[in-house]
C-alpha atoms as a PDB file:
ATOM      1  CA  UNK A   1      82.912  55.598   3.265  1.00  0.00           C
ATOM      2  CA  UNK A   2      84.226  55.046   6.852  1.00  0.00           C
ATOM      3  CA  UNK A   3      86.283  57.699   8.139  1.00  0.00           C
ATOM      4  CA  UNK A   4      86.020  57.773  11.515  1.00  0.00           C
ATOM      5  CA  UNK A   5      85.038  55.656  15.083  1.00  0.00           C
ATOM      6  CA  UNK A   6      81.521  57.270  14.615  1.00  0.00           C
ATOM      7  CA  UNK A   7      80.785  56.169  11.207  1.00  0.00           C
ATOM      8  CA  UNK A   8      81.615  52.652  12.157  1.00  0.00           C
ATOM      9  CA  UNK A   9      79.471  53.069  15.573  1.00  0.00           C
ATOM     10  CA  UNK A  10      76.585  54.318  13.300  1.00  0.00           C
ATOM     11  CA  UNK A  11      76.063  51.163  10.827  1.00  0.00           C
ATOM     12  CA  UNK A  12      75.053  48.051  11.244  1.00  0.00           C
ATOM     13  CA  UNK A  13      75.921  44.937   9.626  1.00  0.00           C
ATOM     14  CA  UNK A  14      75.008  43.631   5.871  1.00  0.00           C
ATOM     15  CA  UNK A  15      76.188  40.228   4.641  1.00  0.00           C
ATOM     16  CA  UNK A  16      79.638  40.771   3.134  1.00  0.00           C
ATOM     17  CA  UNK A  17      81.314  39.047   0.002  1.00  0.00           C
ATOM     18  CA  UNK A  18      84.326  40.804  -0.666  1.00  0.00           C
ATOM     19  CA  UNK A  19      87.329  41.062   1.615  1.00  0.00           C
ATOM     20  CA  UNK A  20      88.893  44.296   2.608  1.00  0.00           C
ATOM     21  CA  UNK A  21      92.594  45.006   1.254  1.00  0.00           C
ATOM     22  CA  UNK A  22      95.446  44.950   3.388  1.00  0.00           C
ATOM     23  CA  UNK A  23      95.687  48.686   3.570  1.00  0.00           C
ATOM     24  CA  UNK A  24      91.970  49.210   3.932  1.00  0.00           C
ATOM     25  CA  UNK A  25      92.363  47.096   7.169  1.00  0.00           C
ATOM     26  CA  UNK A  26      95.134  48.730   8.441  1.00  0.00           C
ATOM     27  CA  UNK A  27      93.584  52.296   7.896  1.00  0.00           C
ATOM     28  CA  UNK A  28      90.397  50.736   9.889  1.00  0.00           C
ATOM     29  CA  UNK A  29      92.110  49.211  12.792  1.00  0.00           C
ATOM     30  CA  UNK A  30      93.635  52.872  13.447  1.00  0.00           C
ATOM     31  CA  UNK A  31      90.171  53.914  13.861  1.00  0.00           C
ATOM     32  CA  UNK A  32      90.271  51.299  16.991  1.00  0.00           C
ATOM     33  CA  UNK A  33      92.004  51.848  20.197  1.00  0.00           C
ATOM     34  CA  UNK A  34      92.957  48.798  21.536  1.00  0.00           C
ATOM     35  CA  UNK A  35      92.689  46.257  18.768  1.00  0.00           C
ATOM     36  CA  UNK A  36      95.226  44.981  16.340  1.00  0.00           C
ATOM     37  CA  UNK A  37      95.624  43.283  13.206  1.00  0.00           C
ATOM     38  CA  UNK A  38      96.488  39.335  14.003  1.00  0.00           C
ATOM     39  CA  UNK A  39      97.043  36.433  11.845  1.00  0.00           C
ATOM     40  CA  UNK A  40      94.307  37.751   9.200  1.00  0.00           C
ATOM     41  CA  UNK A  41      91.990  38.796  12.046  1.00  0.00           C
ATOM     42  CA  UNK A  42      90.763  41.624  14.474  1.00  0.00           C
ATOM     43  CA  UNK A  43      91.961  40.774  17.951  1.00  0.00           C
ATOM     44  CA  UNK A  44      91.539  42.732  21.010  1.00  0.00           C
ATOM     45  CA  UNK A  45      91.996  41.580  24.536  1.00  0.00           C
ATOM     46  CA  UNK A  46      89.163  43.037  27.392  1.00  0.00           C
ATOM     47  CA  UNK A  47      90.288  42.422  30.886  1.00  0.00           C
ATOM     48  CA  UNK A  48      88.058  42.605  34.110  1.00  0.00           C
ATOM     49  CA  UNK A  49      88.376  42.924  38.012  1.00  0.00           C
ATOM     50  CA  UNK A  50      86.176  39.610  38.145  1.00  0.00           C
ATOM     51  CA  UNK A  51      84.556  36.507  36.677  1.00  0.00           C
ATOM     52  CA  UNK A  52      81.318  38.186  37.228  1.00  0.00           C
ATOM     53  CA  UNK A  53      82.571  41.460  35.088  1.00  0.00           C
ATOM     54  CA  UNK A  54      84.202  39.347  32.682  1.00  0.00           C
ATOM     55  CA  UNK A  55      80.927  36.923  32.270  1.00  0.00           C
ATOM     56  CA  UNK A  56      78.531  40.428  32.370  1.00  0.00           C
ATOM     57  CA  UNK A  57      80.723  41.526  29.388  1.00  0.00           C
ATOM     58  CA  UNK A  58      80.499  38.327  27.446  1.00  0.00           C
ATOM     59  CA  UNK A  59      76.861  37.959  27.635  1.00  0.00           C
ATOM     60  CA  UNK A  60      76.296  41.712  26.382  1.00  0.00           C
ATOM     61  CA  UNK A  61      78.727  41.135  23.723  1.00  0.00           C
ATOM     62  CA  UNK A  62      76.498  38.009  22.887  1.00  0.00           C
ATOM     63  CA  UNK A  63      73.577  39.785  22.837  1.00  0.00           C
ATOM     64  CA  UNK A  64      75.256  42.689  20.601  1.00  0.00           C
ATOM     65  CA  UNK A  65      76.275  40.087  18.116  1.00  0.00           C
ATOM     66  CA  UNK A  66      72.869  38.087  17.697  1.00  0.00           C
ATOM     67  CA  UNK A  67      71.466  42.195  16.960  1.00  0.00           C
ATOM     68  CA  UNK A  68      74.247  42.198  14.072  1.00  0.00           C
ATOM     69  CA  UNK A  69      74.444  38.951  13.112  1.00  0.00           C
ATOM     70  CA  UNK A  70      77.866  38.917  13.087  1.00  0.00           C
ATOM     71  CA  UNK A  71      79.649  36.703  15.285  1.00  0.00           C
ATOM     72  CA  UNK A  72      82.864  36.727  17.114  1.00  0.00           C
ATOM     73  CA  UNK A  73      84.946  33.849  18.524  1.00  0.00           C
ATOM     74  CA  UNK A  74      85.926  34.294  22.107  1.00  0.00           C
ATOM     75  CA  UNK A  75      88.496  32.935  24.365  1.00  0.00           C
ATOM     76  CA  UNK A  76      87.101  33.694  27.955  1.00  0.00           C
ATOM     77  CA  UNK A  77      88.832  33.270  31.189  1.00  0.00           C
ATOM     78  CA  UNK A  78      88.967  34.920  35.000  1.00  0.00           C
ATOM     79  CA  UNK A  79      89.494  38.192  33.993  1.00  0.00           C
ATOM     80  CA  UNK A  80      89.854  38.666  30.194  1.00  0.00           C
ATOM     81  CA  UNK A  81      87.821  37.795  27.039  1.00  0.00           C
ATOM     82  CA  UNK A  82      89.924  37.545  24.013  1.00  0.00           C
ATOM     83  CA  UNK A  83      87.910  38.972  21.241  1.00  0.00           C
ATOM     84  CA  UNK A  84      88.418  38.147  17.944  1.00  0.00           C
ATOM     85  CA  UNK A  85      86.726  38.911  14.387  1.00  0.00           C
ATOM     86  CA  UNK A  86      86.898  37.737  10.979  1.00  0.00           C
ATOM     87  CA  UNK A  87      84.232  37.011   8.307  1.00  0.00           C
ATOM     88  CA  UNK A  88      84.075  33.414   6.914  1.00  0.00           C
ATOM     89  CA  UNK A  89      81.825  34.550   3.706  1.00  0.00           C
ATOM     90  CA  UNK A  90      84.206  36.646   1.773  1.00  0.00           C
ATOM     91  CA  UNK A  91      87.111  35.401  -0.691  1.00  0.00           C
ATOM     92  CA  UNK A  92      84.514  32.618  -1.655  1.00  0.00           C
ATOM     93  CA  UNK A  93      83.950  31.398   1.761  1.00  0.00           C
ATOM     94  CA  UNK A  94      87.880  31.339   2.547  1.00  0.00           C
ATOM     95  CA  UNK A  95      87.902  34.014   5.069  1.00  0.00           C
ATOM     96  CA  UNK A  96      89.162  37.789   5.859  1.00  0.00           C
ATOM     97  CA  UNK A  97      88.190  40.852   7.002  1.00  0.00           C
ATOM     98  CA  UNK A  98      84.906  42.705   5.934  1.00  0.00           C
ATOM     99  CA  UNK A  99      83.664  46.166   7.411  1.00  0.00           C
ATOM    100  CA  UNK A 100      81.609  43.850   9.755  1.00  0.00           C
ATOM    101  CA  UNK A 101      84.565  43.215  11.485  1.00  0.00           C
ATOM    102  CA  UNK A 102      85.049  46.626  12.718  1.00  0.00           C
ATOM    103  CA  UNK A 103      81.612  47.784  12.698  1.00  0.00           C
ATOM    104  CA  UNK A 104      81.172  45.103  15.785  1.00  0.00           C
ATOM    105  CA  UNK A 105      84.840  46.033  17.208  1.00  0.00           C
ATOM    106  CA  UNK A 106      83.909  49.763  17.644  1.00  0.00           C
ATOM    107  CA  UNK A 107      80.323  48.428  19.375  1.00  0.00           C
ATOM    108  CA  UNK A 108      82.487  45.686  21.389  1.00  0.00           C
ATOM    109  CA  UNK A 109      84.817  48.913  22.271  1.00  0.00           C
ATOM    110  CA  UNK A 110      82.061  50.975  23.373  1.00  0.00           C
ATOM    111  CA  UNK A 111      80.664  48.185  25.383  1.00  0.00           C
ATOM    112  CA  UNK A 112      83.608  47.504  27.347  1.00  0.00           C
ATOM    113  CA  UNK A 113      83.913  51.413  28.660  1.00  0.00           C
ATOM    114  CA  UNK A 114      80.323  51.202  29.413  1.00  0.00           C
ATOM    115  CA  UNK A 115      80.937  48.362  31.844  1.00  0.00           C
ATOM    116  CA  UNK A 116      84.606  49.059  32.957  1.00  0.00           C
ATOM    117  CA  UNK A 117      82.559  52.523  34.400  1.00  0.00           C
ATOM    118  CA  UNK A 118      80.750  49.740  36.531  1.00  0.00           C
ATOM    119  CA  UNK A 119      84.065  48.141  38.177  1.00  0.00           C
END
């Protein structure tokens, strides 16, 4: 069971077919400072002094999501990456919100204070 930021920090992702309920979602998100429940998914904006930080930031989170196989869909613009998950496989392939989804949020999270230390 999950219970806290270092539990999600410490698994990796496995292909999921079951959703999470409502309230395990909401009991996960408080586990992440920063991101929020939105329309059905995991949102969390990152902002940046730069382009450069902003692009640096992207490309890591890239990388960290090819290593999970888990994939998040990004707006990106001068200074801020919109980051948001959801996993297409479970309900039957209708979509919602899986443990992946905030296994990759806490790594995203981490990411970010790792690079904001940079600025």
């Amino acid at each position: 069971m999950i219970n806290t930021h270092a539990d999600l920090l410490n698994r990796n992702c496995h292909p999921a077919k079951d959703a999470l309920s409502a309230d395990e979602a909401a009991r996960l998100v408080a586990l992440l400072p920063g991101w929020s429940l939105e329309n059905g998914k995991l949102v969390r904006t990152f902002s940046f002094n730069n382009y450069y930080r902003t692009m640096a930031f992207v490309n890591a989170l890239a990388y960290l999501s090819h290593a999970e196989d888990h994939h998040p869909e990004m707006t990106v613009t001068y200074k801020n990456c919109i980051v948001r998950y959801d996993t297409h496989s479970v309900n039957n392939g209708q979509g919602g919100l899986s443990n992946n989804d905030f296994i990759c949020a806490a790594k995203a999270g981490v990411l970010f204070h790792s690079t904001a230390a940079k600025q």
